[in-house]
Protein backbone atom coordinates (compact mmCIF):
# COMPACT_ATOMS: atom_id res chain seq x y z
CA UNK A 1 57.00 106.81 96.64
CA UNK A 2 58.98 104.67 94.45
CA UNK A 3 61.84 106.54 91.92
CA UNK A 4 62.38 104.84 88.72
CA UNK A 5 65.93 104.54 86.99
CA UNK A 6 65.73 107.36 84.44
CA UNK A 7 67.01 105.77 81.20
CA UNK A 8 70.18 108.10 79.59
CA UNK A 9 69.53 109.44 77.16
CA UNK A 10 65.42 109.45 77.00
CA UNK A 11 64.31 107.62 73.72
CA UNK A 12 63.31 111.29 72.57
CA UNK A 13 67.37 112.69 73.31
CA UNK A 14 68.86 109.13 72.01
CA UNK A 15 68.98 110.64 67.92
CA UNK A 16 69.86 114.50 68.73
CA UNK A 17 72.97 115.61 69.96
CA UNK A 18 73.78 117.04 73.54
CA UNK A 19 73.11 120.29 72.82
CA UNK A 20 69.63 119.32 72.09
CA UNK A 21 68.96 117.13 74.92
CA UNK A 22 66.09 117.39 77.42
CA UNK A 23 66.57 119.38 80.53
CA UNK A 24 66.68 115.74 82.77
CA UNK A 25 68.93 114.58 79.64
CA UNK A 26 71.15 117.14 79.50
CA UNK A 27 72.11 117.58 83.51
CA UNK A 28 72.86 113.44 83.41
CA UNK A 29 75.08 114.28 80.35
CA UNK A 30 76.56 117.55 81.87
CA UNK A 31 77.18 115.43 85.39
CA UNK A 32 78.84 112.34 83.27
CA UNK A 33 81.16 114.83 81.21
CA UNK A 34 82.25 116.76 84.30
CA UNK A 35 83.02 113.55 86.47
CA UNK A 36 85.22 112.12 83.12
CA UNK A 37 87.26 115.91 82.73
CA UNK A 38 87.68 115.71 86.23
CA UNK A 39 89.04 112.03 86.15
CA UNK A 40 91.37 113.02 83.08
CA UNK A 41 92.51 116.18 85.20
CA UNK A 42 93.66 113.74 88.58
CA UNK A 43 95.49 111.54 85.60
CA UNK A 44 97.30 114.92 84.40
CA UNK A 45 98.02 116.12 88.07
CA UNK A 46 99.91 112.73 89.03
CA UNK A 47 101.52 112.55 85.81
CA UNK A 48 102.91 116.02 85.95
CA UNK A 49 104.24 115.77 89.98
CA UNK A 50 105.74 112.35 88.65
CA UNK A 51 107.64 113.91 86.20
CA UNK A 52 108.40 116.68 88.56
CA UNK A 53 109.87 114.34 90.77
CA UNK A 54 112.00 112.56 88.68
CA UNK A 55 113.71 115.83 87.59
CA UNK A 56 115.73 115.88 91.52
CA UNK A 57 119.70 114.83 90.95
CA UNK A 58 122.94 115.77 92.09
CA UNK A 59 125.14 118.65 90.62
CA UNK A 60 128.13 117.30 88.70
CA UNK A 61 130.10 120.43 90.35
CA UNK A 62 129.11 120.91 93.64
CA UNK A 63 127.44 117.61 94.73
CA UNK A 64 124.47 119.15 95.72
CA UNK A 65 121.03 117.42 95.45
CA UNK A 66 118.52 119.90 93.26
CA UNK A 67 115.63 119.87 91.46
CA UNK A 68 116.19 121.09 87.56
CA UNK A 69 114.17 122.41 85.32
CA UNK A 70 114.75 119.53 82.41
CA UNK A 71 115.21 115.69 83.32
CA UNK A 72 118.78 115.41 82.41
CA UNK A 73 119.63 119.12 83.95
CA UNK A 74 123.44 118.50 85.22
CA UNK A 75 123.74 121.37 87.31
CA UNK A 76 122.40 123.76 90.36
CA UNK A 77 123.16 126.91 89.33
CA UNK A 78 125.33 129.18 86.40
CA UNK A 79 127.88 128.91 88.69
CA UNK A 80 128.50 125.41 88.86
CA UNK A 81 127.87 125.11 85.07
CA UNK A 82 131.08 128.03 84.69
CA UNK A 83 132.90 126.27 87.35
CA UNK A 84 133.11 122.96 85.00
CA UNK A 85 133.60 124.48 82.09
CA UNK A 86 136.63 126.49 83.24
CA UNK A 87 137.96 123.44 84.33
CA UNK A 88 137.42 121.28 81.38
CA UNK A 89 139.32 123.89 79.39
CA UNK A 90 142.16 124.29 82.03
CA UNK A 91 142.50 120.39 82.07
CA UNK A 92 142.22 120.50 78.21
CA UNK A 93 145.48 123.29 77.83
CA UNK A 94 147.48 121.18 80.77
CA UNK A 95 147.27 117.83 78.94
CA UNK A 96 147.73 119.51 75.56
CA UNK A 97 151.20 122.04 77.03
CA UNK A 98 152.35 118.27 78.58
CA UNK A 99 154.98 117.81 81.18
CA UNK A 100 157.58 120.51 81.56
CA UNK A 101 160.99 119.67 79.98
CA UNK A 102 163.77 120.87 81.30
CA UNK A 103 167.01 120.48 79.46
């Protein structure tokens, strides 16, 4: 028994629109649509764990590698982040007080 290539869509499905397609018609269609979502969804996945990976760095306190939330997330924890502040505002009063004078 030979099979012959069905043609997609059928000369009668060719004018109408999916919805109205022949039952051979519309499993070819429903097969093709599926196999392009599912394509679209491996594109998403890699996209998304490339952008996940790219989000690793090193806290600016601590030194510690992490993995942030955002890309240009600075550092590990609220810690760190309180950590550098407090010190940017120490450094800030020391370099504004100057040296000590004595007379």
């Amino acid at each position: 028994m030979q099979t012959h290539a069905m043609t997609y869509p059928c000369k009668d499905c060719r004018a109408t629109a999916p919805v109205m397609y022949c039952t051979p018609c519309r499993t070819e269609y429903d097969r093709r649509h599926r196999m392009a979502l599912d394509l679209e969804n491996v594109k998403v996945r890699a996209r998304r764990k490339r952008k996940r990976d790219a989000r690793s760095a090193t806290c600016a306190t601590c030194g510690e590698g992490f993995k942030g939330k955002r890309a240009d997330a600075r550092f590990c924890s609220d810690t760190c982040r309180q950590k550098a502040h407090r010190k940017s505002v120490t450094d800030i009063r020391r370099d504004s007080i100057g040296p000590a004078s004595y007379p």
